[in-house]
Protein backbone atom coordinates (compact mmCIF):
# COMPACT_ATOMS: atom_id res chain seq x y z
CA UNK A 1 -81.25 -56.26 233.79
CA UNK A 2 -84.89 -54.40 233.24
CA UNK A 3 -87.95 -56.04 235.09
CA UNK A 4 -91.52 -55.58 233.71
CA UNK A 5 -94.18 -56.46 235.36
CA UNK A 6 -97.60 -55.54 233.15
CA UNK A 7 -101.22 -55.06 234.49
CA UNK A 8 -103.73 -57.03 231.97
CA UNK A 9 -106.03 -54.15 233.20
CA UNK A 10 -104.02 -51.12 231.83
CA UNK A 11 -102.31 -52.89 228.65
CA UNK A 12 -104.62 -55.29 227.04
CA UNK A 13 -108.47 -54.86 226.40
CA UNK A 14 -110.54 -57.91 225.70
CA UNK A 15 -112.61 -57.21 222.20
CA UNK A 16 -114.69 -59.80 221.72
CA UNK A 17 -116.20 -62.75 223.62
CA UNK A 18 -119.52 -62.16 225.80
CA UNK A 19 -118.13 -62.89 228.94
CA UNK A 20 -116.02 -65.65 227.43
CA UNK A 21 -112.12 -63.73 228.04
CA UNK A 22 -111.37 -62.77 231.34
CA UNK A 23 -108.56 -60.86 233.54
CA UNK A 24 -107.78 -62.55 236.35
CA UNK A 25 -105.19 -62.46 239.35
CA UNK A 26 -104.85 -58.79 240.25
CA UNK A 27 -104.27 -58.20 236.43
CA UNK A 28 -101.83 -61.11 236.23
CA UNK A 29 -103.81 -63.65 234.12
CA UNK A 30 -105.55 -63.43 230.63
CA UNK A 31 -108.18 -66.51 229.81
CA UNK A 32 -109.70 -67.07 226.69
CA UNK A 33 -112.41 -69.82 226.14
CA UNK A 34 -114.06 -70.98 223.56
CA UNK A 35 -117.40 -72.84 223.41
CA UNK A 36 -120.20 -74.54 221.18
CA UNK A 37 -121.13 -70.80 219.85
CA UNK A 38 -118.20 -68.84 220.25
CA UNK A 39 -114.66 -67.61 221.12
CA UNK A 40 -113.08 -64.67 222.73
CA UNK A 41 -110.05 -62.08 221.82
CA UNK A 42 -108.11 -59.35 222.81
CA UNK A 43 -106.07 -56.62 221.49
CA UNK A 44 -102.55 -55.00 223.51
CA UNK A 45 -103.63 -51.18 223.90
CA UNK A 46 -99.44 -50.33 222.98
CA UNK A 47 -97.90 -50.70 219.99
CA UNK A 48 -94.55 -53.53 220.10
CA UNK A 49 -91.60 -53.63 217.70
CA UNK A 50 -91.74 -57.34 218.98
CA UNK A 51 -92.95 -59.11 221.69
CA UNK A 52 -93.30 -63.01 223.34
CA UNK A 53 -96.59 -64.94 223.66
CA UNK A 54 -96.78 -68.06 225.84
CA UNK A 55 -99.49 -69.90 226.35
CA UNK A 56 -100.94 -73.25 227.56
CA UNK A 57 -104.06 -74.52 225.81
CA UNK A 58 -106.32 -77.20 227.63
CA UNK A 59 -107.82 -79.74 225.65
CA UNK A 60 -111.37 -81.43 226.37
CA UNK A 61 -111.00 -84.23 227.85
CA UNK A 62 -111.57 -87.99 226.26
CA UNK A 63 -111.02 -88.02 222.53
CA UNK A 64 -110.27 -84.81 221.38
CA UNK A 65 -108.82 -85.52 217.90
CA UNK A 66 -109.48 -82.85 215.30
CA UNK A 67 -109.40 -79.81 217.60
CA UNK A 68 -107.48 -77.62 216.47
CA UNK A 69 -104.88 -75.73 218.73
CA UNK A 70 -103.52 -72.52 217.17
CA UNK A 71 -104.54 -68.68 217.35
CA UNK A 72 -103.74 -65.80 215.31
CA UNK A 73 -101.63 -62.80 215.78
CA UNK A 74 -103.09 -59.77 213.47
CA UNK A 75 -101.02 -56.68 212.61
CA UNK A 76 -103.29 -53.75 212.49
């Protein structure tokens, strides 16, 4: 069995945003938000052969029919 536990700090830079992605938790936690003007990304500073993403997205609260809840991998 191999164990791998990542720093956010060391493998992932955020690249776009204003404030709105942050690293939290000793390096344990990635949060991207996205508001009225804009969103927020980030890029893994290794290169993968593959990989897993999980993630929770949070929803506004009350009606919040037509938001749409995806993102978007790119291969650079």
């Amino acid at each position: 069995m191999v164990a791998l536990a990542g720093n956010l700090y060391q493998d992932v830079g955020i690249t776009w945003g204003d404030g709105r992605g942050k690293i939290l938790n000793n390096g344990q936690l990635l949060t991207l938000s996205l508001d009225r003007v804009s969103g927020s990304g980030f890029q893994s500073n290794n290169q993968y052969l593959y990989g897993k993403i999980d993630m929770q997205i949070k929803l506004v609260p009350g009606n919040s029919a037509g938001t749409v809840t995806a993102y978007y991998v790119s291969l650079i």
